[in-house]
Protein backbone atom coordinates (compact mmCIF):
# COMPACT_ATOMS: atom_id res chain seq x y z
CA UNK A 1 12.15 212.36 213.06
CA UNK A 2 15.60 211.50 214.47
CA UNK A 3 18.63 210.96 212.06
CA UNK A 4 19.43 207.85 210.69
CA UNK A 5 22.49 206.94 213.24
CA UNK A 6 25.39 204.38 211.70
CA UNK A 7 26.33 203.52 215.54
CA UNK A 8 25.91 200.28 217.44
CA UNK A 9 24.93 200.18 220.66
CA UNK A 10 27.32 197.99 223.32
CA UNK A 11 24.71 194.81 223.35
CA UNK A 12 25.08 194.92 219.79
CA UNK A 13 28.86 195.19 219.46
CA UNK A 14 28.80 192.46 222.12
CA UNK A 15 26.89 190.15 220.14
CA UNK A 16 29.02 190.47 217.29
CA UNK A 17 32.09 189.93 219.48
CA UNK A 18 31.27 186.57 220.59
CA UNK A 19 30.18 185.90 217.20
CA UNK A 20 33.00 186.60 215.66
CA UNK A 21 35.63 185.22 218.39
CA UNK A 22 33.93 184.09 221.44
CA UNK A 23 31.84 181.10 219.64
CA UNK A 24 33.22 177.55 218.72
CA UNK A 25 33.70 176.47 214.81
CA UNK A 26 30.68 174.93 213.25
CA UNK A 27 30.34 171.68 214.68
CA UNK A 28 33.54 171.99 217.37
CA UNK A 29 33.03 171.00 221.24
CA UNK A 30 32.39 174.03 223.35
CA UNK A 31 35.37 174.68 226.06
CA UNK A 32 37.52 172.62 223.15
CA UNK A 33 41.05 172.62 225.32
CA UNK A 34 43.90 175.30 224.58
CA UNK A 35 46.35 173.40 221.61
CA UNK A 36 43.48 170.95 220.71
CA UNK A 37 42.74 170.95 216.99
CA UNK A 38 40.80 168.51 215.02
CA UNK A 39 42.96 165.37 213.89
CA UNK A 40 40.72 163.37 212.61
CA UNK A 41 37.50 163.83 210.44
CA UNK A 42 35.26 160.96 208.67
CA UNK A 43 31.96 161.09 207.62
CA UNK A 44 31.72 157.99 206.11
CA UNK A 45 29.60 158.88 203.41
CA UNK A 46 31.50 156.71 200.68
CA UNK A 47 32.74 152.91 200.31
CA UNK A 48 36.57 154.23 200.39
CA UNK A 49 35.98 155.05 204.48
CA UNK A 50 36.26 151.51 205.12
CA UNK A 51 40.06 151.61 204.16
CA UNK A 52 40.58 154.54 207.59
CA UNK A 53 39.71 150.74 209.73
CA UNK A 54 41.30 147.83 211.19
CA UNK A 55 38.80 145.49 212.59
CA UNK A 56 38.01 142.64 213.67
CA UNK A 57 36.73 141.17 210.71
CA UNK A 58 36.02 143.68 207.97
CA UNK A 59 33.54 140.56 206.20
CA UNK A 60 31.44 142.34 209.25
CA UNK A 61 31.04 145.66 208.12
CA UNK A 62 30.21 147.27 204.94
CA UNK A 63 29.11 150.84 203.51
CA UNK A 64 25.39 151.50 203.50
CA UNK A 65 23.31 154.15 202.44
CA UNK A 66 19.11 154.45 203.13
CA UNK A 67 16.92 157.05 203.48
CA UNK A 68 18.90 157.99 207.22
CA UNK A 69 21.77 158.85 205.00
CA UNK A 70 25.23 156.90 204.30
CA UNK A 71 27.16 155.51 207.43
CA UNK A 72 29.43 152.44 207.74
CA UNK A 73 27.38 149.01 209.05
CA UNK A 74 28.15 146.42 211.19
CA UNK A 75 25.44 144.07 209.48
CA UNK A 76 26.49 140.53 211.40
CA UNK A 77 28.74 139.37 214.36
CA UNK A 78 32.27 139.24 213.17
CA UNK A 79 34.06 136.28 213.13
CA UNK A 80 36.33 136.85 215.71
CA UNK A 81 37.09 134.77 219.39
CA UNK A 82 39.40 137.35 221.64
CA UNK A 83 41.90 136.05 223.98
CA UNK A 84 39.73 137.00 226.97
CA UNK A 85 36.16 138.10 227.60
CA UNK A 86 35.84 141.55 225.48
CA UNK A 87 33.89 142.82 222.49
CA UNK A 88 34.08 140.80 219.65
CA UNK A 89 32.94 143.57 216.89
CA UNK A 90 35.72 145.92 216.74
CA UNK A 91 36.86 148.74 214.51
CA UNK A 92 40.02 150.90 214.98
CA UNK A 93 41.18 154.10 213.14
CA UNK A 94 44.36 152.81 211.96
CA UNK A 95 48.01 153.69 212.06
CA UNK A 96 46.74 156.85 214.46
CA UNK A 97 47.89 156.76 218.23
CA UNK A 98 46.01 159.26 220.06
CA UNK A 99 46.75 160.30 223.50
CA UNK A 100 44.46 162.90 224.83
CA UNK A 101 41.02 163.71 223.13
CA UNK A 102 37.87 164.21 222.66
CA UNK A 103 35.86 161.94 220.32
CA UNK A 104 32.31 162.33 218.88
CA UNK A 105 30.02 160.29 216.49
CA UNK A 106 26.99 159.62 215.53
CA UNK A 107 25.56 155.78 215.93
CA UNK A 108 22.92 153.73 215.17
CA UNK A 109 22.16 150.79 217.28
CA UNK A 110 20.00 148.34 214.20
CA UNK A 111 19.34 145.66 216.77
CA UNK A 112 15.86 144.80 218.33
CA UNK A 113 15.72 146.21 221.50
CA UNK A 114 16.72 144.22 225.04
CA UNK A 115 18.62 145.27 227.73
CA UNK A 116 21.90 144.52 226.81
CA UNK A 117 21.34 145.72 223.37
CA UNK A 118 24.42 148.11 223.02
CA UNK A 119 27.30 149.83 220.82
CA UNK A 120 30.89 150.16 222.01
CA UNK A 121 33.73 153.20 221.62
CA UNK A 122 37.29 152.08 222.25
CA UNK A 123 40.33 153.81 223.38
CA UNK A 124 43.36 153.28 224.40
CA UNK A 125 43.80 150.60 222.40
CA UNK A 126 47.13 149.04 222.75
CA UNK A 127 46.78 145.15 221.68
CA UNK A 128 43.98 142.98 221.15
CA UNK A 129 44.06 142.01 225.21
CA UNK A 130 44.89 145.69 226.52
CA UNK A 131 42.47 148.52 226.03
CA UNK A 132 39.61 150.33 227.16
CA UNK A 133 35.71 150.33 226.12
CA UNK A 134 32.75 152.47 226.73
CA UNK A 135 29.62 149.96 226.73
CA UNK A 136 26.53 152.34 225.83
CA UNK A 137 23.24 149.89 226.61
CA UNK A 138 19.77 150.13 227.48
CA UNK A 139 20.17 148.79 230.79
CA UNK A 140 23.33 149.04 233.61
CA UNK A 141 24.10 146.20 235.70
CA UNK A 142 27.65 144.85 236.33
CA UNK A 143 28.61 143.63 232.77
CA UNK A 144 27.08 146.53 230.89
CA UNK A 145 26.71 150.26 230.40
CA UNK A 146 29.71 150.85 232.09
CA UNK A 147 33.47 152.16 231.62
CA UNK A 148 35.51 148.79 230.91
CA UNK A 149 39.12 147.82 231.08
CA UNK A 150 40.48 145.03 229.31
CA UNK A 151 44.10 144.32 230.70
CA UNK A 152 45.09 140.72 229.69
CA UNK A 153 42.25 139.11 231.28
CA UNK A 154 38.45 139.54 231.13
CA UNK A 155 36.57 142.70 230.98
CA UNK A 156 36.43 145.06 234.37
CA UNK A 157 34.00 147.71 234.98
CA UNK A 158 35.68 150.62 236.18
CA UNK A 159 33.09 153.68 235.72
CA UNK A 160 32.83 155.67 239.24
CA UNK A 161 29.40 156.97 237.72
CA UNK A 162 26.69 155.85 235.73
CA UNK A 163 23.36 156.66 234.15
CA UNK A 164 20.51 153.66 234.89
CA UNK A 165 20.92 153.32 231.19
CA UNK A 166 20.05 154.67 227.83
CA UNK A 167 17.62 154.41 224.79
CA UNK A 168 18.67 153.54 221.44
CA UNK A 169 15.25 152.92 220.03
CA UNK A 170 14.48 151.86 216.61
CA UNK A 171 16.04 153.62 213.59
CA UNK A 172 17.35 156.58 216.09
CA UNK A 173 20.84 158.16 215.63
CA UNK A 174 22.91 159.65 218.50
CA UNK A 175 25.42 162.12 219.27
CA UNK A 176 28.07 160.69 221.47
CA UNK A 177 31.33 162.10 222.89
CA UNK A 178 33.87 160.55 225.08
CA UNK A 179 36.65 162.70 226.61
CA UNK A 180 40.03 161.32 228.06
CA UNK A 181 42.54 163.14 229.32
CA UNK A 182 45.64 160.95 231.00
CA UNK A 183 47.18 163.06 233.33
CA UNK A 184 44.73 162.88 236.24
CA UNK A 185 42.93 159.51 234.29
CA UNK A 186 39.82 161.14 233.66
CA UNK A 187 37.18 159.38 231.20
CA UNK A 188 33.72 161.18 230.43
CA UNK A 189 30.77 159.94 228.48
CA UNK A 190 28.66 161.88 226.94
CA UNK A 191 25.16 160.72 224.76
CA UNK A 192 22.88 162.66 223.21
CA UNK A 193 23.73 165.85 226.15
CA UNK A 194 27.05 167.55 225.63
CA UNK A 195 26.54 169.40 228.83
CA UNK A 196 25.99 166.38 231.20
CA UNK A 197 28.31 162.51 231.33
CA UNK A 198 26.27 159.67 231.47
CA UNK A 199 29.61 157.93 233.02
CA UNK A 200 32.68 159.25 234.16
CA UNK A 201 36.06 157.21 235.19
CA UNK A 202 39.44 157.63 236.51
CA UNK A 203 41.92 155.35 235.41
CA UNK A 204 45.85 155.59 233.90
CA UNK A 205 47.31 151.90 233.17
CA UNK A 206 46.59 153.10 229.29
CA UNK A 207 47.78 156.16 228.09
CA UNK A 208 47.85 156.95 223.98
CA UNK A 209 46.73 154.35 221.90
CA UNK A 210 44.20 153.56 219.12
CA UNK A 211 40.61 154.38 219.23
CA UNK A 212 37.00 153.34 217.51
CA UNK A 213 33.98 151.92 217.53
CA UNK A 214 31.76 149.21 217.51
CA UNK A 215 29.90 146.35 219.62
CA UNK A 216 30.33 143.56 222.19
CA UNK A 217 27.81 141.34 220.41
CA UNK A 218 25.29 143.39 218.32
CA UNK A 219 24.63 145.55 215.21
CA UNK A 220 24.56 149.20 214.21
CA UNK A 221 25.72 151.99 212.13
CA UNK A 222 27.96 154.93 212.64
CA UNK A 223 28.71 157.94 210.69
CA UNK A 224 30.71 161.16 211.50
CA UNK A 225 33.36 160.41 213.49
CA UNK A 226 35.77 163.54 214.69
CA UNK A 227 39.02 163.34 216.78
CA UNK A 228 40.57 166.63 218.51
CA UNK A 229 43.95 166.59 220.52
CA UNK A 230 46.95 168.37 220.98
CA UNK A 231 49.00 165.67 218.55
CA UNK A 232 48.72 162.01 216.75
CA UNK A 233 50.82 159.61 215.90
CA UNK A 234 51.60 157.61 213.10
CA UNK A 235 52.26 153.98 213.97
CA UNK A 236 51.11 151.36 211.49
CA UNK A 237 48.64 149.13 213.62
CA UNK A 238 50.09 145.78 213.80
CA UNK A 239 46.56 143.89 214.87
CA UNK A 240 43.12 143.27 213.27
CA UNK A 241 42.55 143.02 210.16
CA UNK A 242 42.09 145.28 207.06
CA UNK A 243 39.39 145.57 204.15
CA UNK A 244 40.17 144.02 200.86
CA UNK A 245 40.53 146.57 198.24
CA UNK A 246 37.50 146.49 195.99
CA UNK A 247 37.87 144.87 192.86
């Protein structure tokens, strides 16, 4: 019999290694860029998250909770006419200002199916009339699933790529991510695969601003929402709306 040996072999070593170093934090974008570190992080798994938004119209949204777990709802179209064409069910993280990032969260599209049927991230965000949205629907044709710009007049889809569409089914969550990064425009989409974009864009008239989530004209949840970057700022957000505090 040979003697017990307390030696690891390279492959083993190795493995370790990466473990301990070579492996992103639990739940942390793989490749996350050099200086990036997570800025924002809200699960929305209590009433109080509703106080992180400016939207819209916060009568709109409320905290819910069923057997898929908590996550904040848009239940009903907001009550809300924008100055031009552009979503009308909008909620921003306030008083941040983010300029490059990567942004993931999970969402819930509680509309019947059709193929405009859709959620919405923003970024950006500047004013009501000057931002960007990503339009995630089951079907692309010019005036959805697309990369949009909203620059004082109506909606314009910018995306230089795009899937045919995706599918939100019924009672489904999905992972999303959307990457910007300002100094050569770039704008990537990412939904359900972390490894592919469903849409990618190239566009700098926007550079830091607010970011979020939403819908042009439907319903749907949304739940774990993470921000990394290199920095944030604190500006208080001078548009929208915020909730009531509960009495």
């Amino acid at each position: 019999m040979r003697p017990h040996s307390n030696r690891f072999n390279a492959s083993t070593w190795l493995a370790l290694f990466t473990l301990a170093v070579g492996s992103p934090a639990i739940g942390e974008p793989a490749n996350l860029p050099t200086g990036y570190k997570l800025l924002y992080d809200q699960k929305c798994n209590q009433a109080a998250a509703l106080k992180d938004f400016v939207l819209t119209d916060p009568g709109a949204w409320r905290f819910s909770k069923d057997d898929s777990g908590p996550a904040l709802e848009l239940f009903q179209q907001s009550d809300y006419s924008p100055a031009v064409r552009s979503p009308l069910n909008i909620a921003l993280i306030a008083d941040k200002i983010f300029g490059d990032f990567i942004f993931e969260a999970d969402l819930l599209s509680t509309k019947e199916p059709y193929p405009h049927q859709d959620m919405c991230l923003f970024f950006g965000v500047r004013n009501p009339t000057h931002f960007y949205y990503v339009h995630l629907a089951v079907a692309a044709d010019p005036h959805a699933h697309n990369v949009f710009i909203v620059n004082n007049q109506p909606r314009l889809a910018i995306a230089k790529q795009t899937t045919k569409g995706i599918t939100w089914g019924l009672s489904q969550w999905h992972h999303v991510k959307l990457e910007r990064k300002f100094s050569d425009g770039s704008i990537k989409v990412y939904f359900d695969d972390m490894t592919k974009p469903i849409m990618t864009a190239e566009d700098r008239n926007f550079a830091a601003g607010y970011i979020g989530f939403g819908s042009f004209d439907d319903i749907g949840k949304v739940r774990n929402i993470r921000v990394w970057g290199s920095s944030v700022e604190t500006t208080k957000t001078q548009f929208f709306a915020r909730p009531e505090p509960a009495r």
